[in-house]
C-alpha atoms as a PDB file:
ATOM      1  CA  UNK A   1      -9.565 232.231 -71.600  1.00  0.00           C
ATOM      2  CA  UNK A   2      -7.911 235.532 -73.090  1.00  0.00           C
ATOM      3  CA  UNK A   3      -5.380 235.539 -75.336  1.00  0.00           C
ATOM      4  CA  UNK A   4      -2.487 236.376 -72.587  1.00  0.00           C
ATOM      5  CA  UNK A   5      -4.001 232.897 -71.100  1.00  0.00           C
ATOM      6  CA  UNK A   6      -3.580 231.257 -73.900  1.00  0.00           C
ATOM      7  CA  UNK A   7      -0.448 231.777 -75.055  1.00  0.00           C
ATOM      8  CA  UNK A   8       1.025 231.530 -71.674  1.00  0.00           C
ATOM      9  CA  UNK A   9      -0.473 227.790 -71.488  1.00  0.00           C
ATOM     10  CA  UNK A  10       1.257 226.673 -74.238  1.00  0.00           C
ATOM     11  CA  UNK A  11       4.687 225.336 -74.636  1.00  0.00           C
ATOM     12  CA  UNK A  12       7.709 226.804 -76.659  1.00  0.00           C
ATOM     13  CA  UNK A  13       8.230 224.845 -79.731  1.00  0.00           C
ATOM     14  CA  UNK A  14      11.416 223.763 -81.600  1.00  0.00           C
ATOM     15  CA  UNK A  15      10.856 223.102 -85.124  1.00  0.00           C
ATOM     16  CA  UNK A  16      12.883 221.887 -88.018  1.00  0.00           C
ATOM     17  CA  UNK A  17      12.242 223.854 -90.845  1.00  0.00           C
ATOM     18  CA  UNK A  18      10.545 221.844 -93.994  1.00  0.00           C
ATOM     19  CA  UNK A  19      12.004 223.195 -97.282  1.00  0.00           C
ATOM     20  CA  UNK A  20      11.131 222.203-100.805  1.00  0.00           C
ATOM     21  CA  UNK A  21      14.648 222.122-102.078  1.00  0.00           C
ATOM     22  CA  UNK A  22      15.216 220.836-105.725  1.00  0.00           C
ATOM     23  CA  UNK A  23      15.879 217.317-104.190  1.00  0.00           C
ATOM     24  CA  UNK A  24      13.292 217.674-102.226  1.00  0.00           C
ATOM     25  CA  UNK A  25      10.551 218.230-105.507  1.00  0.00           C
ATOM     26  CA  UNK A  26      11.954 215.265-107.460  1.00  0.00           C
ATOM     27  CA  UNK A  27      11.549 213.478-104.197  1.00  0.00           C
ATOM     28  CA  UNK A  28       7.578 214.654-104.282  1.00  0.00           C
ATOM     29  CA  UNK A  29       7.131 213.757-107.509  1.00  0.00           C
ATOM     30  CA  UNK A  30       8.021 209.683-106.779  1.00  0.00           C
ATOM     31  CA  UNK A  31       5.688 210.141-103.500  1.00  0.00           C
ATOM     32  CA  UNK A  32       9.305 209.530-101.000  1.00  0.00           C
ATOM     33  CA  UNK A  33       9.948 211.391 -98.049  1.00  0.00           C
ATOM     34  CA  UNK A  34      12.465 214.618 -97.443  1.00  0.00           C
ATOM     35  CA  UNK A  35      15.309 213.683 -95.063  1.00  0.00           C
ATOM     36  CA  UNK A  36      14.162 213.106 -91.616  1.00  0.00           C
ATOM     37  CA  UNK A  37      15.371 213.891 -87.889  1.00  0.00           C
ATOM     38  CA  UNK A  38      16.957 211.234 -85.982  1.00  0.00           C
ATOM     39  CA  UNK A  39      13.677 210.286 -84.661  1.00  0.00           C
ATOM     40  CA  UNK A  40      12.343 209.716 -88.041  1.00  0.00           C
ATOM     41  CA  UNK A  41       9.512 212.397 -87.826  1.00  0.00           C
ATOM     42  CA  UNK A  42       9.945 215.092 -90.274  1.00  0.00           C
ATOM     43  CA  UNK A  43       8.241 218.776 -89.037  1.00  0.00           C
ATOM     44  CA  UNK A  44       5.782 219.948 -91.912  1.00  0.00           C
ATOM     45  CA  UNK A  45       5.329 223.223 -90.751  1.00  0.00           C
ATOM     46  CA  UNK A  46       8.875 226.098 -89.866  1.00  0.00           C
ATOM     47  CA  UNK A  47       6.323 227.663 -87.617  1.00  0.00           C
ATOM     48  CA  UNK A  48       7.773 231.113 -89.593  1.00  0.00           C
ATOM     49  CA  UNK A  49       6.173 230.477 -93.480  1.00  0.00           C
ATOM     50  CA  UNK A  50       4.346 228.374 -95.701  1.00  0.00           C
ATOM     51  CA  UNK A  51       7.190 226.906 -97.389  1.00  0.00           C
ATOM     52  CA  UNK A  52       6.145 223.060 -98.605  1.00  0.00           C
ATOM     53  CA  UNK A  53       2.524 224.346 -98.623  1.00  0.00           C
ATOM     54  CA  UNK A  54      -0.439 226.079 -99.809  1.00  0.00           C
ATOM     55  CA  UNK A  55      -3.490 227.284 -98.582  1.00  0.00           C
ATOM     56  CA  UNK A  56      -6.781 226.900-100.677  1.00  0.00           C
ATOM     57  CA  UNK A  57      -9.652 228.737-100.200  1.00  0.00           C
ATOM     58  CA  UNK A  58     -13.562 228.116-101.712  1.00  0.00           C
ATOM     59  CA  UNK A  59     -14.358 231.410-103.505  1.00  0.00           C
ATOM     60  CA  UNK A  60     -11.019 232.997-103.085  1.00  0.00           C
ATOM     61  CA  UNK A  61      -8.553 229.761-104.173  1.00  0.00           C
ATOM     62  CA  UNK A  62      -4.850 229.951-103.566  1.00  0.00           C
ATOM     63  CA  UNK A  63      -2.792 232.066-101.597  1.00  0.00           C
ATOM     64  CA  UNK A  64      -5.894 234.586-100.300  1.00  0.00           C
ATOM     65  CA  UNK A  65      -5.581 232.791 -96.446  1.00  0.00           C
ATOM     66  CA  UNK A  66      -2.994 234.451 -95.770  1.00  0.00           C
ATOM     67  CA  UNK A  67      -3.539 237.962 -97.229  1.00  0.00           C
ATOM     68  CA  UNK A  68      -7.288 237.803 -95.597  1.00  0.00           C
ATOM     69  CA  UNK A  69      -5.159 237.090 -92.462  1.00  0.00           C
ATOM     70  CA  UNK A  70      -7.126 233.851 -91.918  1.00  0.00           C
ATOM     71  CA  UNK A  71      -3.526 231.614 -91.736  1.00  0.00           C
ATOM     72  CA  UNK A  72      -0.652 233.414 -89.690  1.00  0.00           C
ATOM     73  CA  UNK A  73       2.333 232.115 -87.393  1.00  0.00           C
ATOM     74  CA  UNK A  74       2.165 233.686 -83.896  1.00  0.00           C
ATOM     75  CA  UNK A  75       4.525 232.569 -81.012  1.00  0.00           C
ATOM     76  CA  UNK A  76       5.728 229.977 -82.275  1.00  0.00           C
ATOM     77  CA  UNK A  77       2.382 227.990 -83.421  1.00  0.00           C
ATOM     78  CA  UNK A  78       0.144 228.367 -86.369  1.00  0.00           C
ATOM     79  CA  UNK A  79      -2.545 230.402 -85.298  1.00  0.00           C
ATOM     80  CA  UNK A  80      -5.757 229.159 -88.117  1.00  0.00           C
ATOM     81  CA  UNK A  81      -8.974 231.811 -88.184  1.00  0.00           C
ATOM     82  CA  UNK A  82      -7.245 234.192 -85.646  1.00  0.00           C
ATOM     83  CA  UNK A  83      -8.590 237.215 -88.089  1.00  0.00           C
ATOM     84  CA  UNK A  84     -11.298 239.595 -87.121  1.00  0.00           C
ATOM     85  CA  UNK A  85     -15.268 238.297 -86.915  1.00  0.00           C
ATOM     86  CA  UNK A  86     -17.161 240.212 -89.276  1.00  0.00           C
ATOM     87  CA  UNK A  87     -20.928 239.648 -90.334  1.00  0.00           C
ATOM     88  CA  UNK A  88     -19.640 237.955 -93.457  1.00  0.00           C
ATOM     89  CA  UNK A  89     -19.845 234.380 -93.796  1.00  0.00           C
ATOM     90  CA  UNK A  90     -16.055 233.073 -93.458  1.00  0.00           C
ATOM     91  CA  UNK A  91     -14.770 231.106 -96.347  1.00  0.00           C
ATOM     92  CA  UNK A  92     -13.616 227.342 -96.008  1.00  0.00           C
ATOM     93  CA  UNK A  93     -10.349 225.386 -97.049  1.00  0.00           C
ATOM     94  CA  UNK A  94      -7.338 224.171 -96.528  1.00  0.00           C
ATOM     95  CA  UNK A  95      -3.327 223.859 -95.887  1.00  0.00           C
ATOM     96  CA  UNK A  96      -2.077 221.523 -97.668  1.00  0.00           C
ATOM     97  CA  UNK A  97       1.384 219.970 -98.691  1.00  0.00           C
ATOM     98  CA  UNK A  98       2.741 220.406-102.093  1.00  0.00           C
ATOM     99  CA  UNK A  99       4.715 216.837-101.726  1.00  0.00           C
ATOM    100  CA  UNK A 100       2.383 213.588-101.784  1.00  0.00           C
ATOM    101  CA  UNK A 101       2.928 210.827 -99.003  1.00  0.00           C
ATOM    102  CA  UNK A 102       2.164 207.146 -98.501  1.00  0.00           C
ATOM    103  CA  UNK A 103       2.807 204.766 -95.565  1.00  0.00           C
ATOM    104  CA  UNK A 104       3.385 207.210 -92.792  1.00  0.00           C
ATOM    105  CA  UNK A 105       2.491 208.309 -89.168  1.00  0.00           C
ATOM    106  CA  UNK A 106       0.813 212.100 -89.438  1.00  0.00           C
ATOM    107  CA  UNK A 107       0.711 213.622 -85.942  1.00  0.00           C
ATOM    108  CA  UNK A 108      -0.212 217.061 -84.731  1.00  0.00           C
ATOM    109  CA  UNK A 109      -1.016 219.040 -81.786  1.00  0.00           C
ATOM    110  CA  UNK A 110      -3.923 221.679 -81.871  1.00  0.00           C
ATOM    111  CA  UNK A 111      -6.002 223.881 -79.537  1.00  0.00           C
ATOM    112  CA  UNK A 112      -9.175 225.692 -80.149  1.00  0.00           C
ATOM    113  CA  UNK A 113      -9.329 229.608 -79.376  1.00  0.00           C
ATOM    114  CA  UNK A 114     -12.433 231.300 -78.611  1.00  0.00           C
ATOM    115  CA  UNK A 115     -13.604 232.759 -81.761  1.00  0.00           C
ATOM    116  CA  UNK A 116     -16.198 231.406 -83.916  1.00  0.00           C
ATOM    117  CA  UNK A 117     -17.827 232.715 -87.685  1.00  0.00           C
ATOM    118  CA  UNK A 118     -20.615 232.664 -89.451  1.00  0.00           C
ATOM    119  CA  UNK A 119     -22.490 230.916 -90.576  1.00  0.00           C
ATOM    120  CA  UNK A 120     -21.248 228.365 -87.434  1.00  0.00           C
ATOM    121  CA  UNK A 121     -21.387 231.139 -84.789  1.00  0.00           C
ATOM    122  CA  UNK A 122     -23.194 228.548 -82.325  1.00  0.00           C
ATOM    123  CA  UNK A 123     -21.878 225.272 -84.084  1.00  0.00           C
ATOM    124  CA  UNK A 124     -19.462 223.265 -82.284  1.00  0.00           C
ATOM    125  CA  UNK A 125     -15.626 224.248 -83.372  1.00  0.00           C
ATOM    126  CA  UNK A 126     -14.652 222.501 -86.187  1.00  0.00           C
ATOM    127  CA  UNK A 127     -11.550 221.108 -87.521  1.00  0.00           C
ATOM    128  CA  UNK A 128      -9.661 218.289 -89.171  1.00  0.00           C
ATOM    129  CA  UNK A 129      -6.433 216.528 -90.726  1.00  0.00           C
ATOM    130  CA  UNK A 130      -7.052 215.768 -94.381  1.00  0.00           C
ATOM    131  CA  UNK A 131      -4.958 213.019 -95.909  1.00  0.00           C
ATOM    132  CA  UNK A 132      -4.568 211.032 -98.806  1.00  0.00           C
ATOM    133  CA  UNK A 133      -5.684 214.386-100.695  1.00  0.00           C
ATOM    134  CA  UNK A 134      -5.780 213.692-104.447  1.00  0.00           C
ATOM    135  CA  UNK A 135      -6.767 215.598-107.742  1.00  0.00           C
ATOM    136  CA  UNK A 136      -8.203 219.246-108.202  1.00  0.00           C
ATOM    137  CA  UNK A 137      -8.076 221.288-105.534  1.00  0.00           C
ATOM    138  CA  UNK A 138     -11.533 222.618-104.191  1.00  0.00           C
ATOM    139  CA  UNK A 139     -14.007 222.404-101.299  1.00  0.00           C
ATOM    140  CA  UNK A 140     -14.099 219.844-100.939  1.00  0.00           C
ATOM    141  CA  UNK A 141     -11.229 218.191-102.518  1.00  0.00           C
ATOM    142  CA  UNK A 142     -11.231 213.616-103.030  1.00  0.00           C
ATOM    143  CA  UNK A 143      -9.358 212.574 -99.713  1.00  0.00           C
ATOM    144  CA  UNK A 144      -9.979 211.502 -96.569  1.00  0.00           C
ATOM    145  CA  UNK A 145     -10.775 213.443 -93.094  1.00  0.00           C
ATOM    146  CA  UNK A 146      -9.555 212.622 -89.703  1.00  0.00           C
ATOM    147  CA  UNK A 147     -12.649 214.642 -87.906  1.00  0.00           C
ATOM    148  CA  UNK A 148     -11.262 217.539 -85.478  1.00  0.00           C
ATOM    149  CA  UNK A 149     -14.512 218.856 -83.620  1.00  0.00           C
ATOM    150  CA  UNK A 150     -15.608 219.380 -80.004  1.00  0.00           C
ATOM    151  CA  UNK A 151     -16.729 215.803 -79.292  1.00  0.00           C
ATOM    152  CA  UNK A 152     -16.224 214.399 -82.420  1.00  0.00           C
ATOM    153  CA  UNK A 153     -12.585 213.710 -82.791  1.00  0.00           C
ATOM    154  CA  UNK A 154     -11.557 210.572 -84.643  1.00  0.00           C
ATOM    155  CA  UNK A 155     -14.674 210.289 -87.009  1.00  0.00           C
ATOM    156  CA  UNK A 156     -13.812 209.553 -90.501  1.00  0.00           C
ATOM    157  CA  UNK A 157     -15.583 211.642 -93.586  1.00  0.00           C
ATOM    158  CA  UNK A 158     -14.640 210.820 -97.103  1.00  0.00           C
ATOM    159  CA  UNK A 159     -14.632 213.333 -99.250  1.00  0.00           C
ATOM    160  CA  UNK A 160     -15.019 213.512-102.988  1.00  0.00           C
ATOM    161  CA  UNK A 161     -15.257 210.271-105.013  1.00  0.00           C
ATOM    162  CA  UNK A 162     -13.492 208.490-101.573  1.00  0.00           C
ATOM    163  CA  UNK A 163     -14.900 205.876 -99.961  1.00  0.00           C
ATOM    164  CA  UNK A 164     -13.616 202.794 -97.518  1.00  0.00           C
ATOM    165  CA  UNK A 165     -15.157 199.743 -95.996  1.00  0.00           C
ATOM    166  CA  UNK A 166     -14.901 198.127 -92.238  1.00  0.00           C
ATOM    167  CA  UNK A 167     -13.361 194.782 -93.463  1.00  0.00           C
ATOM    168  CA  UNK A 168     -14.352 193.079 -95.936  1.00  0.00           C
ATOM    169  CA  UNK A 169     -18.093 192.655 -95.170  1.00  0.00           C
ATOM    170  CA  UNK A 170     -18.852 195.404 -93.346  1.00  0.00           C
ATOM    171  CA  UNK A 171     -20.507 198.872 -94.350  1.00  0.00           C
ATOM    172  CA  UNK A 172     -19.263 200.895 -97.192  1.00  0.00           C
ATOM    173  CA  UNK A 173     -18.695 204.792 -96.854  1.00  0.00           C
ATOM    174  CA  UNK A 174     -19.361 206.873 -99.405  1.00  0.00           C
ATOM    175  CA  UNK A 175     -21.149 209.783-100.997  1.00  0.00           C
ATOM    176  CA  UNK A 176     -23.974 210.863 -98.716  1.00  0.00           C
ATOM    177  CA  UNK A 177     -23.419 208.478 -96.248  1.00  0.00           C
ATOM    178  CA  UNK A 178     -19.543 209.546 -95.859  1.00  0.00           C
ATOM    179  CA  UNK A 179     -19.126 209.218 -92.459  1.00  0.00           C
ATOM    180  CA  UNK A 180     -18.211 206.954 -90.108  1.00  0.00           C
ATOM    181  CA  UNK A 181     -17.829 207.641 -86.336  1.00  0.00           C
ATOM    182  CA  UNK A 182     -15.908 206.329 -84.006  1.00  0.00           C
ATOM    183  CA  UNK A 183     -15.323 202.735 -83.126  1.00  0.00           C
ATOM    184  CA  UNK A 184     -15.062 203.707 -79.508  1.00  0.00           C
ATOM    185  CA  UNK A 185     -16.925 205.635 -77.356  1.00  0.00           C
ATOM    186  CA  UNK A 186     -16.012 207.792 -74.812  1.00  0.00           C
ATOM    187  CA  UNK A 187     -14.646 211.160 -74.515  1.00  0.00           C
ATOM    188  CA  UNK A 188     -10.986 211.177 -75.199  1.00  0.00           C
ATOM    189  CA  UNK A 189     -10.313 214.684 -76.379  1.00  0.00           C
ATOM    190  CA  UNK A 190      -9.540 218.067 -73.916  1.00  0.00           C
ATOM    191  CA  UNK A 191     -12.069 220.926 -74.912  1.00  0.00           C
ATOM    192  CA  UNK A 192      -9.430 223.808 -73.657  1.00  0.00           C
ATOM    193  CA  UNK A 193      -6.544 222.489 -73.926  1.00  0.00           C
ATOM    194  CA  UNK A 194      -3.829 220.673 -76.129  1.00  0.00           C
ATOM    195  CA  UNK A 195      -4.409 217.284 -77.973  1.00  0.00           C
ATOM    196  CA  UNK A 196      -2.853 215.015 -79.980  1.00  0.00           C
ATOM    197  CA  UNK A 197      -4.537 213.665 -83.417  1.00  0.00           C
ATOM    198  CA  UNK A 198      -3.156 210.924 -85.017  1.00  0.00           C
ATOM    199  CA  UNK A 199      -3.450 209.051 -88.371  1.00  0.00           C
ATOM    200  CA  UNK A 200      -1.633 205.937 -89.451  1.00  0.00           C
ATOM    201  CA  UNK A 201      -2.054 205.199 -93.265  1.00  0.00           C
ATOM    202  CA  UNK A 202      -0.688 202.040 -94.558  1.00  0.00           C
ATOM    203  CA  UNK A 203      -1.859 200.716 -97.886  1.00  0.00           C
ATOM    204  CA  UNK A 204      -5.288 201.108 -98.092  1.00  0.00           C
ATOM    205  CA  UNK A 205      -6.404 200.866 -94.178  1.00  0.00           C
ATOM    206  CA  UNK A 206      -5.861 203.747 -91.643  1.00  0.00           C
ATOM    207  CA  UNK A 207      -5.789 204.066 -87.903  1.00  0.00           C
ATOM    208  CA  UNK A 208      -6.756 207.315 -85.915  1.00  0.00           C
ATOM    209  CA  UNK A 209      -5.801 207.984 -82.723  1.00  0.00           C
ATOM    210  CA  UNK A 210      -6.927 210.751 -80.026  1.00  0.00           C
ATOM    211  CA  UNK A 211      -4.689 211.525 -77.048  1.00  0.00           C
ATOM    212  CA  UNK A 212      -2.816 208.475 -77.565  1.00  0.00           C
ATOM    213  CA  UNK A 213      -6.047 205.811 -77.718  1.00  0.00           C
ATOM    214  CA  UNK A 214      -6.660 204.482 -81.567  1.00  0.00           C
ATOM    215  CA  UNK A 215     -10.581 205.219 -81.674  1.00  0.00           C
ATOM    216  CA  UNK A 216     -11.601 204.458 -85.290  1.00  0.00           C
ATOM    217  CA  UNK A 217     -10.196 202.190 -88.188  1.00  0.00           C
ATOM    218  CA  UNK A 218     -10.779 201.943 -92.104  1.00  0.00           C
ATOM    219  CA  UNK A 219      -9.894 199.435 -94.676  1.00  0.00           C
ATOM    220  CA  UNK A 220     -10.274 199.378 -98.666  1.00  0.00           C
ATOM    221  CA  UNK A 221      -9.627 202.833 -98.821  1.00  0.00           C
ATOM    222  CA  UNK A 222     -10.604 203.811-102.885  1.00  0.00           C
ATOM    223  CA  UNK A 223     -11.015 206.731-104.939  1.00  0.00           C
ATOM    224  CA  UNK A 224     -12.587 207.590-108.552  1.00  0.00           C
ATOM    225  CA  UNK A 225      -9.845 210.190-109.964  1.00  0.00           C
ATOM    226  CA  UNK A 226     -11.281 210.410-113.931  1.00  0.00           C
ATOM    227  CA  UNK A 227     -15.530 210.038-112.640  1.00  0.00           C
ATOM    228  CA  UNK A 228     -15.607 207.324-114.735  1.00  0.00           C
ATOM    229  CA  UNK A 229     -16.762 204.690-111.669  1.00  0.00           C
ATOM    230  CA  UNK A 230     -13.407 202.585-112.301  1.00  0.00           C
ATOM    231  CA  UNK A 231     -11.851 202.676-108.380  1.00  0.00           C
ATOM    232  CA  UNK A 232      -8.599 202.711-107.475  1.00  0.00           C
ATOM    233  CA  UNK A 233      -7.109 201.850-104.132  1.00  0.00           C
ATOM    234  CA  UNK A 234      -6.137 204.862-102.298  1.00  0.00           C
ATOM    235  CA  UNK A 235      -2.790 204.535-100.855  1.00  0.00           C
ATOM    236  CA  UNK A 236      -1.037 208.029-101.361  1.00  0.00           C
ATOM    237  CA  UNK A 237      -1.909 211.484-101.763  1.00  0.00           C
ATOM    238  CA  UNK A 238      -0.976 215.218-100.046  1.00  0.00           C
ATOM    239  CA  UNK A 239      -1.697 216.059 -96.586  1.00  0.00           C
ATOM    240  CA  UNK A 240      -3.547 218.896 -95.287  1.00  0.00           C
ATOM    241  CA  UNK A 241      -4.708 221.298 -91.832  1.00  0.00           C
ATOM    242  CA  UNK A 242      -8.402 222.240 -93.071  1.00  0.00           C
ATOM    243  CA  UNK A 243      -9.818 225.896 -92.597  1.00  0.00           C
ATOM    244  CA  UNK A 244     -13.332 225.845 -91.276  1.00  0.00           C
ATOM    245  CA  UNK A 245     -15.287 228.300 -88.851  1.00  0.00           C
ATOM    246  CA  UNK A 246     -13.379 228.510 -85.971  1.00  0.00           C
ATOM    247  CA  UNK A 247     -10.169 229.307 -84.156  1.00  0.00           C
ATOM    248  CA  UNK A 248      -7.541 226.914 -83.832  1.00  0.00           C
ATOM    249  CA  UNK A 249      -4.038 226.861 -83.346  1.00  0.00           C
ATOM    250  CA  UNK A 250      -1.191 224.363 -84.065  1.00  0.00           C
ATOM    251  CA  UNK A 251       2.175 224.042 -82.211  1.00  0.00           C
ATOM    252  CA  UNK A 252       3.015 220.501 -84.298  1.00  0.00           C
ATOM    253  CA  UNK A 253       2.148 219.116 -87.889  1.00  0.00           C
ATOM    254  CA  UNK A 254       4.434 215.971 -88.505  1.00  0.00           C
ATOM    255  CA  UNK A 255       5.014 212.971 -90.221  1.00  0.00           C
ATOM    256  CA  UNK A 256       6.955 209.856 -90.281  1.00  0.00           C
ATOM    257  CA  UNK A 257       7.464 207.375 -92.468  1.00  0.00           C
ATOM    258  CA  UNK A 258       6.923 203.667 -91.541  1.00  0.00           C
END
């Protein structure tokens, strides 16, 4: 599909704009939520800037995503790894929130575009919502993934000193075996076309869902912030669109509080 395709295929968009006000940053710092809409979902992206955010790259850390022209808003929607393919190896990272969240509803819409980077030029496209995001900032940082790949959607990886359980006897998750995939099979995503990912964090358990069908399920969500093998349960932390090694767009990045 070109890109005249494309953009006529997808819908206009009406966000409300997310600002950091002073309120807003005391708010961030005791982990509540800015003031909502009168459905209760609150728009993390203005679709214009990256006001409430960051990006985060590897080599290149904050703010070079957007001057390498790797993070831009087109059309309404944020267009992710919409710059030109070179035969240098792309850099990966993140978008993340500057306010921290806990017991919410994260929703977002996305599409993949057609271009692809090195060193995953034949790889499947690659995405994913990061949540609970705690600590230093790097590549990658302690949190957990909601997996956004062709095929693939749903999976949990934990990242960083994170790890969770399925109940209280079943397998743990952690460190190289950090991933679990989905509860239930089946195909549930649309290769080229719009989808909806979903997480539901509450305490220490999660839910996500794909397209409306809840596919996968954690419990005894933990971390290790200080290394020192003393784990805490991980309940809160920042939210976050990652940057990986292909071309995505996003016409919705929300969250609600439950």
């Amino acid at each position: 599909m070109n890109r005249r395709q494309f953009l006529a295929a997808a819908a206009p968009v009406v966000a409300a704009p997310f600002v950091i006000t002073r309120r807003a940053s005391a708010q961030a710092a005791s982990g509540s939520f800015p003031a909502a809409g009168a459905d209760g979902w609150v728009s993390l992206l203005n679709f214009k800037n990256l006001d409430g955010l960051y990006t985060f790259l590897a080599k290149s850390g904050k703010g070079a995503a957007e001057a390498k022209g790797m993070v831009t808003f087109e059309d309404g929607m944020l267009h992710i790894m919409g710059n030109l393919v070179t035969d240098e190896p792309a850099e990966a990272g993140y978008i993340a929130t500057n306010q921290e969240f806990e017991n919410y509803r994260l929703r977002a819409e996305y599409k993949f575009g057609m271009k692809r980077f090195r060193p995953r030029l034949e790889a499947k496209r690659d995405n994913g919502l990061l949540y609970h995001l705690v600590g230093e900032d790097k590549v990658w940082p302690t949190c957990v993934e909601c997996q956004v790949q062709e095929g693939d959607v749903g999976d949990y990886f934990l990242l960083g000193s994170a790890r969770g359980s399925d109940g209280a006897n079943g397998p743990v998750y952690t460190g190289h075996d950090n991933r679990k995939l989905r509860d239930r099979g089946g195909d549930f995503e649309n290769r080229d076309d719009w989808n909806v990912v979903e997480v539901i964090a509450q305490g220490d358990k999660s839910t996500h869902l794909v397209n409306g069908v809840t596919v996968n399920t954690l419990s005894n969500l933990q971390a290790d912030p200080g290394g020192t093998g003393q784990f805490v349960p991980l309940t809160r932390g920042k939210v976050a669109i990652e940057i990986e090694y292909a071309e995505i767009w996003y016409r919705k990045f929300e969250i609600k509080k439950l």
